[in-house]
PDB file of N, CA and C in Angstrom:
ATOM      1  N   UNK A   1       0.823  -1.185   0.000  1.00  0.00           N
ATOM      2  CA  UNK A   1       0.000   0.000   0.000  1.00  0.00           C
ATOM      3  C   UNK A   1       0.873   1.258   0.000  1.00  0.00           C
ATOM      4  N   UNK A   2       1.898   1.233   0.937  1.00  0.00           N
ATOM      5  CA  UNK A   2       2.851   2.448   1.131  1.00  0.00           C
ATOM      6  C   UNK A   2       3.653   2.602  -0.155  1.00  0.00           C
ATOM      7  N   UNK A   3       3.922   1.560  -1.218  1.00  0.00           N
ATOM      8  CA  UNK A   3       4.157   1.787  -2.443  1.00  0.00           C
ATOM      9  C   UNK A   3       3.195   2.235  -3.405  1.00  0.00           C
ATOM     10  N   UNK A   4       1.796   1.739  -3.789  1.00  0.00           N
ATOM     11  CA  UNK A   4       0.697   2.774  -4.252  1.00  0.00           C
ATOM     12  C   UNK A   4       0.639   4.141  -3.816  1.00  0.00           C
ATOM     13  N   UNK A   5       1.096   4.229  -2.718  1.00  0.00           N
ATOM     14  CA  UNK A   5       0.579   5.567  -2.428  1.00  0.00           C
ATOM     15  C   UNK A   5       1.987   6.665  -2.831  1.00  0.00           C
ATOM     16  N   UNK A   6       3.071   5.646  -2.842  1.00  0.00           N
ATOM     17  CA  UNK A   6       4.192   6.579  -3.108  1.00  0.00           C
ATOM     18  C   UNK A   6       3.963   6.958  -4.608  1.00  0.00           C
ATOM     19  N   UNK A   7       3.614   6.031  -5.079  1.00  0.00           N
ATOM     20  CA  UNK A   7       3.632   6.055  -6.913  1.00  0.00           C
ATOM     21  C   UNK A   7       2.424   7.104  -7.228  1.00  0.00           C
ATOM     22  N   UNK A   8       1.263   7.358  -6.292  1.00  0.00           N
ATOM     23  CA  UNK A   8       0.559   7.806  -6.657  1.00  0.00           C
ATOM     24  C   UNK A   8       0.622   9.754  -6.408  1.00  0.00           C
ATOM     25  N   UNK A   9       1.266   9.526  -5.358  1.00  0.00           N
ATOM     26  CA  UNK A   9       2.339  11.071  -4.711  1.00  0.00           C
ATOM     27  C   UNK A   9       2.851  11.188  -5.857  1.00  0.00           C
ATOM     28  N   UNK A  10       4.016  10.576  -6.584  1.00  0.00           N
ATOM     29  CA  UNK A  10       4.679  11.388  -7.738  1.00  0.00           C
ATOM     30  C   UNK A  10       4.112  10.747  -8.743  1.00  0.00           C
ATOM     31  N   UNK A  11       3.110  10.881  -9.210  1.00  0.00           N
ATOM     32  CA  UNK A  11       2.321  11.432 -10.259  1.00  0.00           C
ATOM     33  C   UNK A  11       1.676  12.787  -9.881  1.00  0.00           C
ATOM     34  N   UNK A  12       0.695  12.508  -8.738  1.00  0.00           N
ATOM     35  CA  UNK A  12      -0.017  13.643  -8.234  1.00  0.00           C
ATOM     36  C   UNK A  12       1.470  15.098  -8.774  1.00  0.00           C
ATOM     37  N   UNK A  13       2.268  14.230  -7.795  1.00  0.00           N
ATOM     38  CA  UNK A  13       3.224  15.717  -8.365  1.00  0.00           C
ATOM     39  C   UNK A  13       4.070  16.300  -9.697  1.00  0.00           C
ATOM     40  N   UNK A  14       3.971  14.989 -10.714  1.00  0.00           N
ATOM     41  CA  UNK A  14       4.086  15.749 -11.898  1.00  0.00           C
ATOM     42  C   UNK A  14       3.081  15.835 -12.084  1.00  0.00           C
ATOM     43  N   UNK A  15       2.054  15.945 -11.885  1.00  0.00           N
ATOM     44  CA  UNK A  15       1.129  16.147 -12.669  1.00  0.00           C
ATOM     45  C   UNK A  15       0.878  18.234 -12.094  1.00  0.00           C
ATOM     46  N   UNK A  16       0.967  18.118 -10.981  1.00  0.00           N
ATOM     47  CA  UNK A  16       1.352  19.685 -10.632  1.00  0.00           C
ATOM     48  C   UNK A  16       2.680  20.072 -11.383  1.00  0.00           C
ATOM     49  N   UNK A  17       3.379  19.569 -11.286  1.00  0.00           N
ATOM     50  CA  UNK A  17       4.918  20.314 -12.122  1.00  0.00           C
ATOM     51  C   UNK A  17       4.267  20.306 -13.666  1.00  0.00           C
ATOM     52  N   UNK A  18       3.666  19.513 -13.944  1.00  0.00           N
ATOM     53  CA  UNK A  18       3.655  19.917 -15.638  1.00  0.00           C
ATOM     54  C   UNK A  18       2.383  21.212 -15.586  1.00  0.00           C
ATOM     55  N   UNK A  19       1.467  21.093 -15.091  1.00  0.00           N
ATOM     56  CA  UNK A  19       0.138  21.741 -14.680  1.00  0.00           C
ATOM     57  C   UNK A  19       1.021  23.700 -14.674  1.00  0.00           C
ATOM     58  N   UNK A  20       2.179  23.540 -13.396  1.00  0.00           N
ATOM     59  CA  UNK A  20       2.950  24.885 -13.140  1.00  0.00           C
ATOM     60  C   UNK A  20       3.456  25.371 -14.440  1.00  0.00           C
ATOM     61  N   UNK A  21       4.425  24.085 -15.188  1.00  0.00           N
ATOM     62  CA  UNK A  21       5.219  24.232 -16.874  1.00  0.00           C
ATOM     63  C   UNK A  21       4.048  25.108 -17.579  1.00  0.00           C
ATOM     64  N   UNK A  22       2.640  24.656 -17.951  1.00  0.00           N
ATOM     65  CA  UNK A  22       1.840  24.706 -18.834  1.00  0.00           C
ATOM     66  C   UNK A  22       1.382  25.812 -18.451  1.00  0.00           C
ATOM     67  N   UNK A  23       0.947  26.473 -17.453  1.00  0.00           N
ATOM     68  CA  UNK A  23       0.224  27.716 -16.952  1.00  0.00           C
ATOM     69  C   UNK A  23       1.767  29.111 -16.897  1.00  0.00           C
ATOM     70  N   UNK A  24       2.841  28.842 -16.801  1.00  0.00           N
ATOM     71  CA  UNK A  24       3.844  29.133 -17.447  1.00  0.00           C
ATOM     72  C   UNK A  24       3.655  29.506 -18.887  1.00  0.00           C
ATOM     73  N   UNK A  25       4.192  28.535 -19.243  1.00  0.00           N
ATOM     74  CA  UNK A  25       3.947  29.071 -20.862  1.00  0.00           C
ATOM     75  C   UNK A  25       2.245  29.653 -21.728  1.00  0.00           C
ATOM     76  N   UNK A  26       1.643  29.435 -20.907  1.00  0.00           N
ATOM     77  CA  UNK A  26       0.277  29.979 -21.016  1.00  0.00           C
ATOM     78  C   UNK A  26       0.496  31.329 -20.855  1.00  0.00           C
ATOM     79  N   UNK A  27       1.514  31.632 -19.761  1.00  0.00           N
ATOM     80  CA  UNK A  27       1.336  32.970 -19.866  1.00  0.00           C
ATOM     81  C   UNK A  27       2.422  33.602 -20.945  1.00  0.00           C
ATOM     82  N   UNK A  28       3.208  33.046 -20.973  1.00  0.00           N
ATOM     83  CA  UNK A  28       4.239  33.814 -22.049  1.00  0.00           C
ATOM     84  C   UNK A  28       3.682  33.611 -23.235  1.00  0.00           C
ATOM     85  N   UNK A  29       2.713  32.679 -23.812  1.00  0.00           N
ATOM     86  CA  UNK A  29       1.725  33.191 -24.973  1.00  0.00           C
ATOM     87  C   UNK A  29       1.273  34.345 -25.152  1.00  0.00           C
ATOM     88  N   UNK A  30       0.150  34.415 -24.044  1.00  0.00           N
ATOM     89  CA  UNK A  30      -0.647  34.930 -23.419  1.00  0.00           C
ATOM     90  C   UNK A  30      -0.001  36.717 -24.120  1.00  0.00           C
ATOM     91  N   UNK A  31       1.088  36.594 -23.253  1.00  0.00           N
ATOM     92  CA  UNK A  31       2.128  37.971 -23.420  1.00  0.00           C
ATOM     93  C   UNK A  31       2.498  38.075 -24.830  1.00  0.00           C
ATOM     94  N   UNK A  32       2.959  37.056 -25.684  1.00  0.00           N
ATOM     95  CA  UNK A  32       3.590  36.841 -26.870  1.00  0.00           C
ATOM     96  C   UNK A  32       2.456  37.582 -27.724  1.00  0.00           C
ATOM     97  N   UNK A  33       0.601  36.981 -27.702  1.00  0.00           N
ATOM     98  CA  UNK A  33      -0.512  37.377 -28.211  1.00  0.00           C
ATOM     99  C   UNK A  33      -0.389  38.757 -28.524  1.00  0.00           C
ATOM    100  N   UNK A  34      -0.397  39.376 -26.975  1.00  0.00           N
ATOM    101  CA  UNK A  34      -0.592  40.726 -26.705  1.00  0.00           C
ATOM    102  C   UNK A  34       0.437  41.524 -27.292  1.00  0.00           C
ATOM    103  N   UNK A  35       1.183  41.024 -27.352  1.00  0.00           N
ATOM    104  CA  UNK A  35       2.163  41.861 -28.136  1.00  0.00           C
ATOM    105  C   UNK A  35       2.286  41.996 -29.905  1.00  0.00           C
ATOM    106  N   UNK A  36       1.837  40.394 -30.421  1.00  0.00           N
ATOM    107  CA  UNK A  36       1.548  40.504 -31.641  1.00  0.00           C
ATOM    108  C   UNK A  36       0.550  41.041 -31.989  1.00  0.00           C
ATOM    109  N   UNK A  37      -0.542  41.228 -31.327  1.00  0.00           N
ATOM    110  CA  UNK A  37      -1.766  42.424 -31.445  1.00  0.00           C
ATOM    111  C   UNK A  37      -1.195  43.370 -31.790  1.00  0.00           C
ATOM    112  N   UNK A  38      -0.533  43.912 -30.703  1.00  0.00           N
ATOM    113  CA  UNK A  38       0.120  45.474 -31.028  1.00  0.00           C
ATOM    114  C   UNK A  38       0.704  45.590 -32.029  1.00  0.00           C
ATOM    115  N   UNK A  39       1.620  44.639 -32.545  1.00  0.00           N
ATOM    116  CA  UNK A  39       2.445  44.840 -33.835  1.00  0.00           C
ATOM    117  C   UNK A  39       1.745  44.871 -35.153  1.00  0.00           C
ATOM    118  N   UNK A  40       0.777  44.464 -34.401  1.00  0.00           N
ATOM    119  CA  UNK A  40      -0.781  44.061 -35.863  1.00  0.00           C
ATOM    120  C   UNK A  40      -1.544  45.138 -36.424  1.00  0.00           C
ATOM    121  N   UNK A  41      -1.991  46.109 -35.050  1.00  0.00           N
ATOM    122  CA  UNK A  41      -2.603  47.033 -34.637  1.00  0.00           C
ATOM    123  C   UNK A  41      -1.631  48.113 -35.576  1.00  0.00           C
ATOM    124  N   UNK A  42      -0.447  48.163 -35.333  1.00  0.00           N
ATOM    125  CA  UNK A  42       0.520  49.466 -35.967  1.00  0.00           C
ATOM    126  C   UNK A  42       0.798  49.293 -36.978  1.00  0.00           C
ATOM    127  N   UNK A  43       0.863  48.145 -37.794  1.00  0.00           N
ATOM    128  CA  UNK A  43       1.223  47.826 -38.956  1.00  0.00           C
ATOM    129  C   UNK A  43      -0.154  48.029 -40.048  1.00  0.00           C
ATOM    130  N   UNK A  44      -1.592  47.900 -38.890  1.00  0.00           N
ATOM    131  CA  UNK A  44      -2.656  48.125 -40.068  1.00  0.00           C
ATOM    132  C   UNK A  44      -2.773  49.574 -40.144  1.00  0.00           C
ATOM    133  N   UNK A  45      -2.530  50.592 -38.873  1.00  0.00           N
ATOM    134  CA  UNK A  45      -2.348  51.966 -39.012  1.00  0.00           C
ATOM    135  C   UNK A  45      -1.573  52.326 -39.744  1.00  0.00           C
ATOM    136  N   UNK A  46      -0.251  52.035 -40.099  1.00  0.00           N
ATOM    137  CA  UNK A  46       0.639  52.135 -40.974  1.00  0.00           C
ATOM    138  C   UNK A  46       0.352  52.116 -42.409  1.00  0.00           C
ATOM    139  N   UNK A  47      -0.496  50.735 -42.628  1.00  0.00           N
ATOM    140  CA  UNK A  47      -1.050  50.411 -44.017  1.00  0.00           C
ATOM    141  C   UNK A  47      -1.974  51.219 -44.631  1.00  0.00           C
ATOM    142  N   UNK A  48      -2.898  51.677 -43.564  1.00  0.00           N
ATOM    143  CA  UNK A  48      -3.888  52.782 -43.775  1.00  0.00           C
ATOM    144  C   UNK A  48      -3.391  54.132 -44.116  1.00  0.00           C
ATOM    145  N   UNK A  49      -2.376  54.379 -43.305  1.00  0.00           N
ATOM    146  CA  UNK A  49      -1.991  55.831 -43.550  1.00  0.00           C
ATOM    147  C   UNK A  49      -1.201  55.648 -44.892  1.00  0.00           C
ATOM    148  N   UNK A  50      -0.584  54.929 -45.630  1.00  0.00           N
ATOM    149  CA  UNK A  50       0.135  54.598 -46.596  1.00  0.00           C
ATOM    150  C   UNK A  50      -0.473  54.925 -48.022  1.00  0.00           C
ATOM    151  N   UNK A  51      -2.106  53.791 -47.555  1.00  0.00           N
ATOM    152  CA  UNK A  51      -2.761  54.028 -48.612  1.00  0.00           C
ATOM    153  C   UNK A  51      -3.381  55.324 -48.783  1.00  0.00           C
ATOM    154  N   UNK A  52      -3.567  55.823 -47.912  1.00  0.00           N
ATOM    155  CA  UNK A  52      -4.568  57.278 -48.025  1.00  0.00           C
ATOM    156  C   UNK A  52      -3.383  58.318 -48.823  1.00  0.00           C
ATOM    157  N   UNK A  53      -1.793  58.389 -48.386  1.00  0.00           N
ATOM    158  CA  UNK A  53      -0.888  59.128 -48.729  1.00  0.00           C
ATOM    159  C   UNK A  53      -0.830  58.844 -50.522  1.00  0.00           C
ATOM    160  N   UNK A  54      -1.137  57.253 -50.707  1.00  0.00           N
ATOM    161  CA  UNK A  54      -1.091  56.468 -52.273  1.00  0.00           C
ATOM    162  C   UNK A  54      -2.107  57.299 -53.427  1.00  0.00           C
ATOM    163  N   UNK A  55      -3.381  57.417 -52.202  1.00  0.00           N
ATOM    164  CA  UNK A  55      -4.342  57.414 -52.776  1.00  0.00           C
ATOM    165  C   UNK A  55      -4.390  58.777 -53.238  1.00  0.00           C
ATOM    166  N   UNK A  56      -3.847  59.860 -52.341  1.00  0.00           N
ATOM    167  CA  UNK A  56      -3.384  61.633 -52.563  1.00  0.00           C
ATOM    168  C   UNK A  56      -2.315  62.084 -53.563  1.00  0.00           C
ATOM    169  N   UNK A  57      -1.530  60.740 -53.446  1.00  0.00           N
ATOM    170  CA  UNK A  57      -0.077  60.872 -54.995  1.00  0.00           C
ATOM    171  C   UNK A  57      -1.298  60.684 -55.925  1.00  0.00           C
ATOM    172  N   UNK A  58      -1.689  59.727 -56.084  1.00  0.00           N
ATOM    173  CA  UNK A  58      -2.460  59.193 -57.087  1.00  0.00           C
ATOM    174  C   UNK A  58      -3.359  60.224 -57.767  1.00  0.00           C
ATOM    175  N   UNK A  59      -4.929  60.889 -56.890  1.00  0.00           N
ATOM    176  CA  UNK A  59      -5.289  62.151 -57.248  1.00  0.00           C
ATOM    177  C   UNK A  59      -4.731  63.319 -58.020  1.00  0.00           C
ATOM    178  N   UNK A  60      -3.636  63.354 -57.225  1.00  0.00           N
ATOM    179  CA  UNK A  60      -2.416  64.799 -57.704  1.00  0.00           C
ATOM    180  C   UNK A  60      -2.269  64.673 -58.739  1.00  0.00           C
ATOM    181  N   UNK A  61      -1.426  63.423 -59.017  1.00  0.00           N
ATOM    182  CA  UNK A  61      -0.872  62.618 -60.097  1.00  0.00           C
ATOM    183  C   UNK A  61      -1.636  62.713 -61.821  1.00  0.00           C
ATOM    184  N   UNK A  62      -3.101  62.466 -61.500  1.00  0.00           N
ATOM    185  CA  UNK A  62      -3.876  62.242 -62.083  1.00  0.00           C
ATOM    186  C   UNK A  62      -4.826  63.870 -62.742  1.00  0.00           C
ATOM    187  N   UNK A  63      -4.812  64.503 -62.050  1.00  0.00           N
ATOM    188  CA  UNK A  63      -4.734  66.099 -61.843  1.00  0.00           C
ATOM    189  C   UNK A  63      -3.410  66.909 -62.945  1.00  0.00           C
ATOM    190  N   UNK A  64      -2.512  66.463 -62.402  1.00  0.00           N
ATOM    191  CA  UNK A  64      -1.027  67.183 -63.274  1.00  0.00           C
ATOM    192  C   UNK A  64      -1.443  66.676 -64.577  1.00  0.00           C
ATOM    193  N   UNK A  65      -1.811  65.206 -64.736  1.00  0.00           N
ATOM    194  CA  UNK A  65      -1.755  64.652 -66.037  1.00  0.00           C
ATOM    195  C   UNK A  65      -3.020  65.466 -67.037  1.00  0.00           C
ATOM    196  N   UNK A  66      -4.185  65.331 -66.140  1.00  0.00           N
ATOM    197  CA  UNK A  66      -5.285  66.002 -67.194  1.00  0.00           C
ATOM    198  C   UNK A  66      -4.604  67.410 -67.359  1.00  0.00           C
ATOM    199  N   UNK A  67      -4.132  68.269 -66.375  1.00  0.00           N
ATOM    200  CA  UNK A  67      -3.472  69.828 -66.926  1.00  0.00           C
ATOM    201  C   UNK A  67      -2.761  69.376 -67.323  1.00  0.00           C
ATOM    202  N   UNK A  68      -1.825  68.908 -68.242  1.00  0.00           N
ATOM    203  CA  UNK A  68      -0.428  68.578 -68.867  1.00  0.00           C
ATOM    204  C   UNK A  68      -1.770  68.400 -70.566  1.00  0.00           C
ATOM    205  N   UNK A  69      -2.701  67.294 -70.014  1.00  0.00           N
ATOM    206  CA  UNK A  69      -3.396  67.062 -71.288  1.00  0.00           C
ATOM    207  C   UNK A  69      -4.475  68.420 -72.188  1.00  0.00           C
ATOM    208  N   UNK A  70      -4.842  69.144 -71.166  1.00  0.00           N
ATOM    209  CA  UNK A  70      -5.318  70.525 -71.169  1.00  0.00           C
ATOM    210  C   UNK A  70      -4.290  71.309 -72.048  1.00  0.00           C
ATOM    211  N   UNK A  71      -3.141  71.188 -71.835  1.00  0.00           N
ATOM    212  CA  UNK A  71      -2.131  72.717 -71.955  1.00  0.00           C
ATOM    213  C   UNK A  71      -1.636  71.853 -73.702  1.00  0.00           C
ATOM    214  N   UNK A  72      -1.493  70.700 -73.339  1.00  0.00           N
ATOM    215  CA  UNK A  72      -0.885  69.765 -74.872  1.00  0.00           C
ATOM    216  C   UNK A  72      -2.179  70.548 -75.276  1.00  0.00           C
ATOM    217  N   UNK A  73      -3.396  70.445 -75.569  1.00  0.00           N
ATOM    218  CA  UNK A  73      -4.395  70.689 -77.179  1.00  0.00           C
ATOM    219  C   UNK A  73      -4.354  71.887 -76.873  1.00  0.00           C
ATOM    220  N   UNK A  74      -4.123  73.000 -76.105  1.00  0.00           N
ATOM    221  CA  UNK A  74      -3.992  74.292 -76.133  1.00  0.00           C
ATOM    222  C   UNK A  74      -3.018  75.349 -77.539  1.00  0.00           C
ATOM    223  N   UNK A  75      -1.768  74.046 -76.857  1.00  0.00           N
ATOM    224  CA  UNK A  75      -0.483  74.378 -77.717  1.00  0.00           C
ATOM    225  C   UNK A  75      -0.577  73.540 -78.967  1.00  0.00           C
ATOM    226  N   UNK A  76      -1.378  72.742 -79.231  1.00  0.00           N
ATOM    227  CA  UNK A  76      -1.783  72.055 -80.595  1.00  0.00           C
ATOM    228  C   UNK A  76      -2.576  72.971 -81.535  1.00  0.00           C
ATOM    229  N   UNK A  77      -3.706  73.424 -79.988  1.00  0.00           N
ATOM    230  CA  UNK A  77      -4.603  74.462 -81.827  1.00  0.00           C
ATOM    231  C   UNK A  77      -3.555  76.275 -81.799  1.00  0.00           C
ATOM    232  N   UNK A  78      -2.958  76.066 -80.407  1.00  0.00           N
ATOM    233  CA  UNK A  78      -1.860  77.661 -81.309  1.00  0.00           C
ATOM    234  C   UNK A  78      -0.649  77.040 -82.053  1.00  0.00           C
ATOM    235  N   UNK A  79      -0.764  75.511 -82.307  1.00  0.00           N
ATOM    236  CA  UNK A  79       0.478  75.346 -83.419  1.00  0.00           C
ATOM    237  C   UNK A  79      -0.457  75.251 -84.828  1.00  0.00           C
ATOM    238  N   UNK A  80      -1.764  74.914 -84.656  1.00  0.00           N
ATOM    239  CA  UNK A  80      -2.584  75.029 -86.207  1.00  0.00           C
ATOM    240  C   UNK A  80      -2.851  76.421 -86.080  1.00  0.00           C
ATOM    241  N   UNK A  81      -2.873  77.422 -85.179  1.00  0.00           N
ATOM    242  CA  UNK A  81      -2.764  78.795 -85.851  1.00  0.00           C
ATOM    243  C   UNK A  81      -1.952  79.008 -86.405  1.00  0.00           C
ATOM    244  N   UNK A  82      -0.587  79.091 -85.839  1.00  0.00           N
ATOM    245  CA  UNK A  82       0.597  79.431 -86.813  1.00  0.00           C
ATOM    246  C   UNK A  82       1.017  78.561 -88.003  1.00  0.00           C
ATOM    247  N   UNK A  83      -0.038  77.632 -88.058  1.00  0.00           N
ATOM    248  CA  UNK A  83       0.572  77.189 -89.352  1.00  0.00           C
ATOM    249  C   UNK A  83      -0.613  77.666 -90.224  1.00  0.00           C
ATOM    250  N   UNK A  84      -1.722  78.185 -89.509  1.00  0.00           N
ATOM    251  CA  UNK A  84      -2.713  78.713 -90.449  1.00  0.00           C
ATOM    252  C   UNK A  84      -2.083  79.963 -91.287  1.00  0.00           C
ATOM    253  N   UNK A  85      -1.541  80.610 -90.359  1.00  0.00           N
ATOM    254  CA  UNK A  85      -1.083  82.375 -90.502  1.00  0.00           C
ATOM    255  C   UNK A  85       0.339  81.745 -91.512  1.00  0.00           C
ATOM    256  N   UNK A  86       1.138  81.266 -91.115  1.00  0.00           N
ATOM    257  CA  UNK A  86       2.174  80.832 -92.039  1.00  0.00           C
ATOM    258  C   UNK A  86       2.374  79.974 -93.727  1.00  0.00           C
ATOM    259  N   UNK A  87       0.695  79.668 -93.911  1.00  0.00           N
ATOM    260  CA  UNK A  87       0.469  79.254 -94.766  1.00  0.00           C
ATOM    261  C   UNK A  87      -0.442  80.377 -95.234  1.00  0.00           C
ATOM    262  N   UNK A  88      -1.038  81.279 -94.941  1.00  0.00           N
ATOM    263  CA  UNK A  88      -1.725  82.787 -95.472  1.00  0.00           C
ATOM    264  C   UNK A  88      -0.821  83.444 -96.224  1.00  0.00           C
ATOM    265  N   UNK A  89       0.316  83.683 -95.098  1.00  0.00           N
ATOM    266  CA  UNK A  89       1.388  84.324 -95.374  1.00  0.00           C
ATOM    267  C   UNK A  89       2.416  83.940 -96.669  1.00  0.00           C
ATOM    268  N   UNK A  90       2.446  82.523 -96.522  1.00  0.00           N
ATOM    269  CA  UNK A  90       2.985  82.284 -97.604  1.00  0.00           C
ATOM    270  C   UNK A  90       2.221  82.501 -98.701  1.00  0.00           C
ATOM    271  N   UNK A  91       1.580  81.824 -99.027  1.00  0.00           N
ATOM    272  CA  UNK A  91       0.061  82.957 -99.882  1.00  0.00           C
ATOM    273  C   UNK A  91       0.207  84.118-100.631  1.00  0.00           C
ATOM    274  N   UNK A  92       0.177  85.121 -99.229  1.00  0.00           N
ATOM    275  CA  UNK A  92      -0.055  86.479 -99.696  1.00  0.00           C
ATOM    276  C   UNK A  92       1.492  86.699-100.384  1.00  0.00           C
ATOM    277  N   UNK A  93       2.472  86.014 -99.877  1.00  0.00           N
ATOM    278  CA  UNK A  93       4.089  86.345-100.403  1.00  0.00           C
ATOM    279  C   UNK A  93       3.892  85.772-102.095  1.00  0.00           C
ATOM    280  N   UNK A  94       3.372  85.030-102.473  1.00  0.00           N
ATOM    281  CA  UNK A  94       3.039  84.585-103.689  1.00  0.00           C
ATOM    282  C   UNK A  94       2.328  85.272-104.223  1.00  0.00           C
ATOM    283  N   UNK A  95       1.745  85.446-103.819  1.00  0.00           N
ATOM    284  CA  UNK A  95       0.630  86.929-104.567  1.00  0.00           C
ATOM    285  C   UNK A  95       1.338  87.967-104.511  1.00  0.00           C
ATOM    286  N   UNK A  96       2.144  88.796-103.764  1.00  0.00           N
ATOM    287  CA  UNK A  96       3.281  89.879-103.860  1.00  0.00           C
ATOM    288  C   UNK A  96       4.653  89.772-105.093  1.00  0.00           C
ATOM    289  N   UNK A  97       5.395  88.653-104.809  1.00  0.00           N
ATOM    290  CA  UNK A  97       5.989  88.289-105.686  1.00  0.00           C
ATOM    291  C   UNK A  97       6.401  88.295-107.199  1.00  0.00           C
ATOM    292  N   UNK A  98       5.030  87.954-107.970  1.00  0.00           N
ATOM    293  CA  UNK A  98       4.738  87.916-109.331  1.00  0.00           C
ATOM    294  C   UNK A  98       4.468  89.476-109.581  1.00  0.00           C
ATOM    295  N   UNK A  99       3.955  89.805-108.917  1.00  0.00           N
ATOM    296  CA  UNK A  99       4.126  91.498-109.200  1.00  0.00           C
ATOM    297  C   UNK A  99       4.981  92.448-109.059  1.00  0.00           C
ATOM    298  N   UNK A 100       5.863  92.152-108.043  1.00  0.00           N
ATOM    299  CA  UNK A 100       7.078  92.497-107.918  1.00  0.00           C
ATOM    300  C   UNK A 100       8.025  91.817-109.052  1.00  0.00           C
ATOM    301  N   UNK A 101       7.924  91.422-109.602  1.00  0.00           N
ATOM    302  CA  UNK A 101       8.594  90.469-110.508  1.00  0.00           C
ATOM    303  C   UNK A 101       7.960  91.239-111.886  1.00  0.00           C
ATOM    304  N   UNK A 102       7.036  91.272-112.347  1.00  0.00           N
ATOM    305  CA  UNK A 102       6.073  92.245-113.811  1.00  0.00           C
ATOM    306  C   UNK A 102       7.263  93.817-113.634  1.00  0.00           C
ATOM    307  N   UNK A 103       7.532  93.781-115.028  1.00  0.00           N
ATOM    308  CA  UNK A 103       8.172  95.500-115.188  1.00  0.00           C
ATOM    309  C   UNK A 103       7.359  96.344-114.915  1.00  0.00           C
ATOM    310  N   UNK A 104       7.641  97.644-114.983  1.00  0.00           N
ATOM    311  CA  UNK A 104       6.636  98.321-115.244  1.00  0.00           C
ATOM    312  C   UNK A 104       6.440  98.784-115.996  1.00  0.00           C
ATOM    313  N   UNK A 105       5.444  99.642-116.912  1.00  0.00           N
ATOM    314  CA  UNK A 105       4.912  99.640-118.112  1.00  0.00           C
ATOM    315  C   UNK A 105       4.817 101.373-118.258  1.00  0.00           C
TER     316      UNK A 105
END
C-alpha cells in the first residue's frame, strides 16, 4: 500500500509540475498574443496611412496629367494657328511676288 501511495504522490506531483510548466507558458503566450496584437494594430495603421498618402499621390498625379493634357491641345490648336497664318502668309508672299517680278509699263 505504502508503495501505491508513493507512486501515486509522484504522479499527483508531476502532474502539478507539468500543470505549473503549462500555466507558465500559457502565460508567455498569453504575453507573446498581446504583443503581436500590437504589432498588428501598428502595422494596419501604418497600411492605412500609406494608402490614403497612395491614394493623394495618385489624385495629384492624375490632376497634373489632365493639366499637362489641357495645356498639350492648347499648344496644338496655337500650333494650327501658326501654321494657319504661315500658310496665309505664304500665300499672300506669292501673290506679292509675281508682281514684284512684272516690269513696269
Amino acid at each position: 500500500m505504502e508503495t501505491t501511495t508513493l507512486q501515486l504522490h509522484d504522479k499527483v506531483q508531476k502532474l502539478i509540475e507539468q500543470y505549473t510548466e503549462d500555466k507558465k507558458r500559457l502565460s508567455e503566450l498569453e504575453l507573446s498574443l498581446t504583443e503581436k496584437e500590437k504589432e498588428n494594430k501598428a502595422l494596419k495603421e501604418e497600411i492605412a496611412k500609406l494608402r490614403q498618402e497612395l491614394q493623394h499621390a495618385d489624385s495629384k498625379q492624375t490632376e497634373e496629367i489632365n493639366n499637362l493634357k489641357k495645356r498639350n491641345q492648347e499648344l496644338e490648336k496655337l500650333l494650327d494657328q501658326i501654321e494657319g497664318f504661315a500658310l496665309e502668309l505664304d500665300t499672300q508672299i506669292d501673290r506679292i511676288l509675281p508682281k514684284l517680278g512684272k516690269p513696269v509699263s
